[in-house]
Protein backbone atom coordinates (compact mmCIF):
# COMPACT_ATOMS: atom_id res chain seq x y z
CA UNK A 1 10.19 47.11 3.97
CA UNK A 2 9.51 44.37 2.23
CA UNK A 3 6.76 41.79 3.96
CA UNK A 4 7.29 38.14 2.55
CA UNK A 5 3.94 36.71 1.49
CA UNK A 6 2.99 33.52 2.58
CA UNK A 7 1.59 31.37 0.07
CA UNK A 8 -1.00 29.31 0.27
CA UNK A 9 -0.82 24.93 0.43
CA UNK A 10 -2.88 24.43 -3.03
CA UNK A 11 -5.82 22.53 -3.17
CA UNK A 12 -6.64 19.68 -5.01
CA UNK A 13 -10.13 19.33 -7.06
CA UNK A 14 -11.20 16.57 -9.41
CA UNK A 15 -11.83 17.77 -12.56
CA UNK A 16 -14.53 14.98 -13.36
CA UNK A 17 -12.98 13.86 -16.24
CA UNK A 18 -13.39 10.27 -15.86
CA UNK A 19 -9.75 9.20 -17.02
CA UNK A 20 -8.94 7.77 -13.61
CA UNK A 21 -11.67 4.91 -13.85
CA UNK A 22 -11.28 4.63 -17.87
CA UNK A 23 -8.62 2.19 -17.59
CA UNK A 24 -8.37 0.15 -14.29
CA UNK A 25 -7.03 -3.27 -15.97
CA UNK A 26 -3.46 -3.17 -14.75
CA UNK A 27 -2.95 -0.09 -13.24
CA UNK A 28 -1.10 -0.78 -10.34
CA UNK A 29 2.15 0.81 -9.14
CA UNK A 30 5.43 -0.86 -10.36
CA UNK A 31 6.62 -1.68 -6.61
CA UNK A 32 2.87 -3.42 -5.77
CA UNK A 33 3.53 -5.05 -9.54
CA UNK A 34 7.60 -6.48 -8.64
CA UNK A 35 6.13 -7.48 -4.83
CA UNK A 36 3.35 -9.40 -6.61
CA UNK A 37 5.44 -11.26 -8.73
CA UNK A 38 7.45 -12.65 -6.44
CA UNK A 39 5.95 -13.11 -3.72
CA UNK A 40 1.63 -13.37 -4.26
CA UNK A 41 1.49 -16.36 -6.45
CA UNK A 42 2.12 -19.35 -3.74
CA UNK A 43 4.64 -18.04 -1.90
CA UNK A 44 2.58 -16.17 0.95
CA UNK A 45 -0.18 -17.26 2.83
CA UNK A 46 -2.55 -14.85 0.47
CA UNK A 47 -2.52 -15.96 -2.99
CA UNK A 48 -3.12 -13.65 -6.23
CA UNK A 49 -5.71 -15.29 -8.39
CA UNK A 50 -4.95 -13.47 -11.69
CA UNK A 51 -2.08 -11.75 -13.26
CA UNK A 52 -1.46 -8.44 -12.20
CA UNK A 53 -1.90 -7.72 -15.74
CA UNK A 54 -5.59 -8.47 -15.54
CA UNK A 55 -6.77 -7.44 -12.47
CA UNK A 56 -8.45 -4.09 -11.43
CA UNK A 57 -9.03 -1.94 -9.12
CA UNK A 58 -9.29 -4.65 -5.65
CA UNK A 59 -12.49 -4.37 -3.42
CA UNK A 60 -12.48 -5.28 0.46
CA UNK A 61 -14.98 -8.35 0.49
CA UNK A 62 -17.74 -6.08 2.49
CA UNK A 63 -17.03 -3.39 -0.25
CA UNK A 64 -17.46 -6.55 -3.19
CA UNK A 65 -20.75 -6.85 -1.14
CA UNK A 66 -21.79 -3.61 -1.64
CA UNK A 67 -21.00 -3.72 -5.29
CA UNK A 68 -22.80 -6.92 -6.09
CA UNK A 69 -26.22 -4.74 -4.68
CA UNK A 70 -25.49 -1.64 -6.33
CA UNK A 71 -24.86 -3.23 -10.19
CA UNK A 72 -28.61 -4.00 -9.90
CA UNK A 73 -29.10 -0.41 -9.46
CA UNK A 74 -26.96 0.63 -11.99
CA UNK A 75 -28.35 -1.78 -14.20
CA UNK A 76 -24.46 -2.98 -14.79
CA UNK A 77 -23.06 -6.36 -14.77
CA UNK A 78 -19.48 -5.50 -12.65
CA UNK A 79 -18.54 -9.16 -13.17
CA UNK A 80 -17.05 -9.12 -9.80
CA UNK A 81 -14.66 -11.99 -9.06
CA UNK A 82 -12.61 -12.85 -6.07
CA UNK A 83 -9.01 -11.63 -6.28
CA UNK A 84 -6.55 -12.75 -3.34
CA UNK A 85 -7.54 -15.69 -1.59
CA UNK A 86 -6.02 -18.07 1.31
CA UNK A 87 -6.22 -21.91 1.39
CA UNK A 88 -7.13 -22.85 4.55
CA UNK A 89 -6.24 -26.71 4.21
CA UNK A 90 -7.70 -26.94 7.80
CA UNK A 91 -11.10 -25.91 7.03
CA UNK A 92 -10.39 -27.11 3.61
CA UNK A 93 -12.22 -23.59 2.62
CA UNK A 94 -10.67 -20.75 0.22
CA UNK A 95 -10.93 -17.76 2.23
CA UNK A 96 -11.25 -14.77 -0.07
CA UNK A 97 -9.96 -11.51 0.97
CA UNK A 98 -10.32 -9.07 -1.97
CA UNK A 99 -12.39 -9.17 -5.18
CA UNK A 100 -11.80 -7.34 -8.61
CA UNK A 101 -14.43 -6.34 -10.90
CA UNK A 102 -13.62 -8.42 -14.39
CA UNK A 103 -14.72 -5.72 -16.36
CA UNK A 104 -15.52 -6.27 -20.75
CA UNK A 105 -13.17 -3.21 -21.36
CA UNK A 106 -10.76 -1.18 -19.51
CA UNK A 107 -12.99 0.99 -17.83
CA UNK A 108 -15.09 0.72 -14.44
CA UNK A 109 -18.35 -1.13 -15.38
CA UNK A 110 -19.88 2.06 -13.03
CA UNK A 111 -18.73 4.37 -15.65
CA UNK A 112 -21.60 6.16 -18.05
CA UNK A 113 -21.05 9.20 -19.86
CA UNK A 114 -17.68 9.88 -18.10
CA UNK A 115 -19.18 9.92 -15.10
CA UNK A 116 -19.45 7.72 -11.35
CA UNK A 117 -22.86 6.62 -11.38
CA UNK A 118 -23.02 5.17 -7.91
CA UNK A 119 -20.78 8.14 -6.88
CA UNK A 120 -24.02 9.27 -3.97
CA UNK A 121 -22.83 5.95 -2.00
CA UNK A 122 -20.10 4.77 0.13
CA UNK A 123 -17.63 3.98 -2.70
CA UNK A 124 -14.83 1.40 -2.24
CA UNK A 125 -11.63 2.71 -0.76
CA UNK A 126 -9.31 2.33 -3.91
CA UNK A 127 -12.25 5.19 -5.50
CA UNK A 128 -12.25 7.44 -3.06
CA UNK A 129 -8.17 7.26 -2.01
CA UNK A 130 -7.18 8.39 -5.85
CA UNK A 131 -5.13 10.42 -7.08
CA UNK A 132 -3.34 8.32 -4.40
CA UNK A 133 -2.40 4.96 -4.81
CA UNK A 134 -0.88 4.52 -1.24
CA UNK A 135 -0.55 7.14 2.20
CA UNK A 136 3.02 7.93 2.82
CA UNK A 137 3.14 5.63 5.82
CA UNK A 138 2.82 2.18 3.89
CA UNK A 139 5.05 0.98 0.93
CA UNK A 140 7.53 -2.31 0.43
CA UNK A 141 10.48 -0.73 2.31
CA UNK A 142 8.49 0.62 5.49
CA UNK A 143 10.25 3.44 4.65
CA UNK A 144 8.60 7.11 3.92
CA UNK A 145 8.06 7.38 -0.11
CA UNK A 146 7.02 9.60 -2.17
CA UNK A 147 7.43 8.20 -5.61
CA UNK A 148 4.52 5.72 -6.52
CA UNK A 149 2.51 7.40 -3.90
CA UNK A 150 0.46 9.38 -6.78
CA UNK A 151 -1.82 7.68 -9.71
CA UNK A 152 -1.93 9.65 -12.83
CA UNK A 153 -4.05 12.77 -13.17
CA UNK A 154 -3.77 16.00 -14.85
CA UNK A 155 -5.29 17.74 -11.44
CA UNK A 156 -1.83 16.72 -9.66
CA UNK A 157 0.26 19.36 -12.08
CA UNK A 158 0.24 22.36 -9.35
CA UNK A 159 0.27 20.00 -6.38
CA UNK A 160 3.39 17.61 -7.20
CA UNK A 161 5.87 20.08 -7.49
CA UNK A 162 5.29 21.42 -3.56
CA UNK A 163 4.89 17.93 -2.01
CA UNK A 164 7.62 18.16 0.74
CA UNK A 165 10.75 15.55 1.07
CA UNK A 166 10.22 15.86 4.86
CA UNK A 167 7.97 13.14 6.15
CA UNK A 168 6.41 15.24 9.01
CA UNK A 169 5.96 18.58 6.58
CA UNK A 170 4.44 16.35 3.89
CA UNK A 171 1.70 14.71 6.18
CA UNK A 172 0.87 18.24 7.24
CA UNK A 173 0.62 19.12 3.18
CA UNK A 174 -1.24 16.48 1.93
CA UNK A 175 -4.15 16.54 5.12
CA UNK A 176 -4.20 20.49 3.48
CA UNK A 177 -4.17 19.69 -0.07
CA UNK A 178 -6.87 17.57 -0.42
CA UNK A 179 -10.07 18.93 1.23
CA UNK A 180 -11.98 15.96 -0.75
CA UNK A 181 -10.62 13.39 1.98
CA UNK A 182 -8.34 11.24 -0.69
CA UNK A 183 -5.88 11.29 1.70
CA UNK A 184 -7.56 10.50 4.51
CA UNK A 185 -9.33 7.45 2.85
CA UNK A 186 -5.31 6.71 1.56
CA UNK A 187 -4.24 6.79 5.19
CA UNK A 188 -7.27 4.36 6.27
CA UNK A 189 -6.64 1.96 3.69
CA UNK A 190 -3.63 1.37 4.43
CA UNK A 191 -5.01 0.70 7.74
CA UNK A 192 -7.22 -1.84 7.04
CA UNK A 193 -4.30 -3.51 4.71
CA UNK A 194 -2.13 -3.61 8.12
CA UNK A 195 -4.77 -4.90 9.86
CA UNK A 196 -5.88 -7.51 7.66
CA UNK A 197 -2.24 -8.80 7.72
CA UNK A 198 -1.91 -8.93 11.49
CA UNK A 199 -5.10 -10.48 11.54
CA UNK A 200 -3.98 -13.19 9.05
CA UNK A 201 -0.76 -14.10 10.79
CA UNK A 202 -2.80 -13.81 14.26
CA UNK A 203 -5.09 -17.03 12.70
CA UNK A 204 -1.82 -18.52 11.99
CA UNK A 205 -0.11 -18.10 15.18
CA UNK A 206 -2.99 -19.31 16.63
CA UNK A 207 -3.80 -22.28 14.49
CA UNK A 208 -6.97 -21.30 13.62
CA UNK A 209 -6.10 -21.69 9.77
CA UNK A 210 -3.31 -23.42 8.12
CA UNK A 211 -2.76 -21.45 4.70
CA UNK A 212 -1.21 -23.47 1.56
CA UNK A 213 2.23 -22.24 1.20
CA UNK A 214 5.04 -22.74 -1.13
CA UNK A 215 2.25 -25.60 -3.53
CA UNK A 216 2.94 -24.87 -7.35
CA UNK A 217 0.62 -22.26 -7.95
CA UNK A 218 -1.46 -24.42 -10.76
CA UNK A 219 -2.53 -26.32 -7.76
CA UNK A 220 -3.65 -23.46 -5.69
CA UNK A 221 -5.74 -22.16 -8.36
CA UNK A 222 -7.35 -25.81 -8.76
CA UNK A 223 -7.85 -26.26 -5.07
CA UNK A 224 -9.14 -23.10 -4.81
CA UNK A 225 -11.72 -23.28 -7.41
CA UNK A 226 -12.85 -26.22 -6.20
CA UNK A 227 -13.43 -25.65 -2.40
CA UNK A 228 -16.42 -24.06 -0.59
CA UNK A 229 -15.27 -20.24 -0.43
CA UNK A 230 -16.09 -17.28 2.41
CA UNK A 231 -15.02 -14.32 2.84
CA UNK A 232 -12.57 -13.01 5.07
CA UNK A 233 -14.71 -11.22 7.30
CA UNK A 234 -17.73 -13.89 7.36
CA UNK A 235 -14.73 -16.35 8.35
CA UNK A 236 -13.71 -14.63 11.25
CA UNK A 237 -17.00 -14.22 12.72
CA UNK A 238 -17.54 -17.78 12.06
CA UNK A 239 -14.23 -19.08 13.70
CA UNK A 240 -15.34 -16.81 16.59
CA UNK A 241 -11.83 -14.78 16.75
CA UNK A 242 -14.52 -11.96 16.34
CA UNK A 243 -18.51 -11.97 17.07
CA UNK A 244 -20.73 -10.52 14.33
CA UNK A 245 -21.25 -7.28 16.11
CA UNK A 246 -17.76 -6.62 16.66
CA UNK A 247 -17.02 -7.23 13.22
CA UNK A 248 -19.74 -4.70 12.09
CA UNK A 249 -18.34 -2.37 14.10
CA UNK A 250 -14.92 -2.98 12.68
CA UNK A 251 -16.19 -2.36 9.28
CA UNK A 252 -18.22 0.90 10.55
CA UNK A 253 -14.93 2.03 11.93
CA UNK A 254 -12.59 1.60 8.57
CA UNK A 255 -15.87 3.62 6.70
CA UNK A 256 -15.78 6.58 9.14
CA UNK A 257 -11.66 6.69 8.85
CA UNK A 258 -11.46 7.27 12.51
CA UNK A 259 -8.03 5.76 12.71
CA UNK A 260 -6.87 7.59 9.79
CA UNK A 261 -8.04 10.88 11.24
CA UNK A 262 -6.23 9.27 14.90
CA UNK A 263 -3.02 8.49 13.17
CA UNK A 264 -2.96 11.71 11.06
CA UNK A 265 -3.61 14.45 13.88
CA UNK A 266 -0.23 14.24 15.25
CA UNK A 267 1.13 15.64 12.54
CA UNK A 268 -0.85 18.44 12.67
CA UNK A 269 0.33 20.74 16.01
């Protein structure tokens, strides 16, 4: 008799190899790339600053924080510029809510010798999510996808092929086959992204801000550049829809991925 073996989910481990922050200028997936196009420069409440062609990898503004403190460290300049950006013409402020780091070349300005030197601290989320570039449970559509879902990397040859089509099965694969947490920190930022959108047309529906929509985009960059700029999470704390505490706990929250790990255990019984 014949007793059927049951093979293993295979695991995914970095190789180190550095190609994944070689070349961040650009490299975004073509559905974020088509979606930006037509709808990020003026068109939406959140306006793209630079062509998708330029920008890198995008930091929450508390992650941009941390950057702008660990360069020093580094002894790097990151160059780190804001990204997205609303124009509240009630305030008459640019709220930013991502930044980019305008980096000389291609690769991460935190890159030496092929490898992460400020990999011992709390990374931004687009670093520790890859290989993924999204979870399963955000894209364009709202619709499960798995194409696009992966970035580029040789460690993905053994693991692509078993990826389930099922959408419950492949939850259950992916929280197996990657021990390193990339999919948990995918899951959470997409998290964050649908919160930060809820919160944005919360303001709205409110009338705390009144975003510049459907200006010619040469404007919005001008007005932009010339108003008094905060970030997105100083704003809210200082329009009160949040106190300062329960904004820090917000951002301790997103950096522990407890919602991730929430939204992720039902698809594990």
């Amino acid at each position: 008799m014949l007793i059927p073996i049951q093979s293993e989910t295979p695991k995914f481990k970095c190789s180190a190899c550095g190609s994944c922050c070689s070349h961040i200028r650009g490299m975004i997936p073509k559905e974020d790339r088509e979606f930006i196009k037509e709808f990020a420069f003026g068109k939406m409440p959140v306006v793209q600053l630079v062509p998708s062609e330029q920008m890198t990898f995008p930091l929450w503004d508390w992650e941009a924080k941390r950057f702008m403190e660990w360069q020093h460290e580094a002894k790097v300049d990151a160059n780190i510029k804001p990204l997205r950006a609303i124009m509240d013409l009630k305030s008459n402020k640019a709220i930013i809510l991502t930044y980019f780091m305008d980096s000389a070349t291609d690769a991460c300005p935190f890159l030496k010798n092929n490898k992460c030197s400020i990999y011992h601290t709390k990374r931004a989320y687009v670093c520790r999510l890859f290989p993924f570039n999204r979870s399963p449970f955000l894209n364009q559509e709202g619709t499960p996808l798995k194409h696009g879902m992966f970035g580029e990397c040789g460690a993905m040859e053994h693991i692509l092929p078993q990826v389930p089509e099922d959408f419950n099965k492949m939850v259950k694969f992916l929280n197996e086959a990657f021990p390193d947490s990339s999919f948990l920190n995918a899951v959470q930022n997409d998290i964050i992204i649908e919160w930060a959108n809820k919160t944005i047309i919360d303001l709205i529906r409110k009338k705390v801000i009144k975003p510049a929509i459907n200006y010619p985009y040469e404007f919005l960059l001008k007005r932009i550049s010339s108003s008094d700029k905060v970030d997105f999470t100083d704003f809210l704390v200082e329009c009160s829809y949040l106190t300062e505490n329960e904004m820090r706990d917000s951002i301790r929250n997103f950096d522990s991925n407890i919602d991730a790990e929430n939204k992720i255990k039902h698809f594990l019984n």
